[in-house]
C-alpha atoms as a PDB file:
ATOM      1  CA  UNK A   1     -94.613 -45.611 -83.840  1.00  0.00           C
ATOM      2  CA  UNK A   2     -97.840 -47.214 -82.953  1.00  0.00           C
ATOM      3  CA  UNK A   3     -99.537 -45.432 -85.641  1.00  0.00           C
ATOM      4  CA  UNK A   4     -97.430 -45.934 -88.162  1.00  0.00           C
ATOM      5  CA  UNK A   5     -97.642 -49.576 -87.821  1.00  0.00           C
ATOM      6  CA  UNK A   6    -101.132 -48.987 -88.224  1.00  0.00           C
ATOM      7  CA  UNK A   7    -101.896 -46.975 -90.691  1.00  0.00           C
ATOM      8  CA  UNK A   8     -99.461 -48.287 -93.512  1.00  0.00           C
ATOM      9  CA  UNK A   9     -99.036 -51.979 -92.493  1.00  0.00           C
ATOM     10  CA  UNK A  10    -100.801 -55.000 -94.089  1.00  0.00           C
ATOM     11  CA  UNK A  11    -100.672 -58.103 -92.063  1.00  0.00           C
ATOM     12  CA  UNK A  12    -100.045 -56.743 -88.738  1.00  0.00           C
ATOM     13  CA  UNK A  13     -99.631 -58.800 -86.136  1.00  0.00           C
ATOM     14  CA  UNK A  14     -98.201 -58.750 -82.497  1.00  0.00           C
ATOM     15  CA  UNK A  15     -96.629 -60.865 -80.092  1.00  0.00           C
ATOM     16  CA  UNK A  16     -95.586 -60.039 -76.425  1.00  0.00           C
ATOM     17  CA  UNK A  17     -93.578 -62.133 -74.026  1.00  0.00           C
ATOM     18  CA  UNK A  18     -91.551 -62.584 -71.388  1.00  0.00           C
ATOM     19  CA  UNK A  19     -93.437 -59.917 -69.245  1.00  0.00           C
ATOM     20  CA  UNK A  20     -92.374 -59.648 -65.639  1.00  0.00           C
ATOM     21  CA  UNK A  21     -93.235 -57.219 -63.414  1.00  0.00           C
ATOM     22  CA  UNK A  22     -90.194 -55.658 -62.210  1.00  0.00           C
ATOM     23  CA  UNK A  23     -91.846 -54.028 -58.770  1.00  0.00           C
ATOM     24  CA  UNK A  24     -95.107 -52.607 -58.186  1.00  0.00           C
ATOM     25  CA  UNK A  25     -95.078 -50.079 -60.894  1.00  0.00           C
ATOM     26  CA  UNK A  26     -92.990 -51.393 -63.942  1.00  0.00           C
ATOM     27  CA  UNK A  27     -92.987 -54.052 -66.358  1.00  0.00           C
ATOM     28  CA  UNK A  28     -90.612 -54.926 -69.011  1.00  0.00           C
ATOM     29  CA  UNK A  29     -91.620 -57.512 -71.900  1.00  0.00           C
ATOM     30  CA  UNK A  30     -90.370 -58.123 -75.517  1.00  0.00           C
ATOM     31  CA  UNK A  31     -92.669 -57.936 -78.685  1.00  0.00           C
ATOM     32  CA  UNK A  32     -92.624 -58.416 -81.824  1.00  0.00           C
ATOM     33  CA  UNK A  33     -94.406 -57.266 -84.631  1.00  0.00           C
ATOM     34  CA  UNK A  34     -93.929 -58.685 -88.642  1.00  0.00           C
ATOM     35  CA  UNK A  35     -95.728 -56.745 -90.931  1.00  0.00           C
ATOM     36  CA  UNK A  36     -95.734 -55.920 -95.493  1.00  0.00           C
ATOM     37  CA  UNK A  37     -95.608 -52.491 -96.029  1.00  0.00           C
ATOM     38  CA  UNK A  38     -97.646 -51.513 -98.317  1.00  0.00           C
ATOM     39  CA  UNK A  39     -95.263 -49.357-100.791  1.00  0.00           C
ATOM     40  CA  UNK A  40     -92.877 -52.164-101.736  1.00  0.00           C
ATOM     41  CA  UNK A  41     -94.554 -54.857 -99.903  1.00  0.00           C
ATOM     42  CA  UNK A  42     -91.436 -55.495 -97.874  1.00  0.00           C
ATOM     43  CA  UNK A  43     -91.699 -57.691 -94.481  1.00  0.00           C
ATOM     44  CA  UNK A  44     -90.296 -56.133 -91.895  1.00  0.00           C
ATOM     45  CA  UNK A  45     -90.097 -57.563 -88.259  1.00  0.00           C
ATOM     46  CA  UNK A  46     -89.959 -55.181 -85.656  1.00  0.00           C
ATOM     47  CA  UNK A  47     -88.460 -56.944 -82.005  1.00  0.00           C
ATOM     48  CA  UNK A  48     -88.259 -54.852 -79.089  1.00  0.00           C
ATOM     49  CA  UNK A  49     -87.711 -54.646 -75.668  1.00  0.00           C
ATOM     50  CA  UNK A  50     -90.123 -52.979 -73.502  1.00  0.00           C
ATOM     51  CA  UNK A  51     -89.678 -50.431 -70.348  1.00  0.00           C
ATOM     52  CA  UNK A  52     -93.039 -49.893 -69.078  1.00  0.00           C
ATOM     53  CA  UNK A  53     -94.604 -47.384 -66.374  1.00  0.00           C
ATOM     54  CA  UNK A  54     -98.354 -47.803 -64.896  1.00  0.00           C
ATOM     55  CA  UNK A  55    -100.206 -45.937 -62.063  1.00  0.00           C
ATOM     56  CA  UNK A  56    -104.108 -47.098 -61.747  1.00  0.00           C
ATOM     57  CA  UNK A  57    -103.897 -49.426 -64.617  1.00  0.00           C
ATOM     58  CA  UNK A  58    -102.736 -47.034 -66.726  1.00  0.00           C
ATOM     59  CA  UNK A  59     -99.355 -46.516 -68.844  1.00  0.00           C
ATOM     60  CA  UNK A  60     -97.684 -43.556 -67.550  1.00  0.00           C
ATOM     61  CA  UNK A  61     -94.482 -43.601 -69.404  1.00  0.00           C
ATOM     62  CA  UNK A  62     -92.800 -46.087 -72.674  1.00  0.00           C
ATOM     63  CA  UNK A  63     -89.823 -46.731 -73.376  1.00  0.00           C
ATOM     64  CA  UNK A  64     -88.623 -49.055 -76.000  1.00  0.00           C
ATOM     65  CA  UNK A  65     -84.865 -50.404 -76.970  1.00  0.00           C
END
């Protein structure tokens, strides 16, 4: 997903919040992300809710809804 925003996106922009860290390990947050595409130069705002997993600083696993 994370390349396709960036490879055919004009505009791109993104916006976390509401991160919380839910124990030691994960993290949810919401972000959002409006961008043109660039074959009909439609706006399209992604929102999404975030399920994250990190060990040494690092994100182990994603999950998005």
């Amino acid at each position: 997903m994370w390349e396709m925003l960036a490879r055919n996106a004009k505009d791109f922009s993104l916006v976390y919040t509401d991160i919380k860290a839910e124990d030691d390990e994960y993290i949810t947050c919401k972000w959002v992300a409006p961008t043109h595409f660039s074959a009909d130069c439609r706006k399209v705002i992604n929102r999404i809710q975030a399920y994250i997993a990190c060990k040494n600083g690092k994100i182990r696993k994603y999950r998005s809804f």
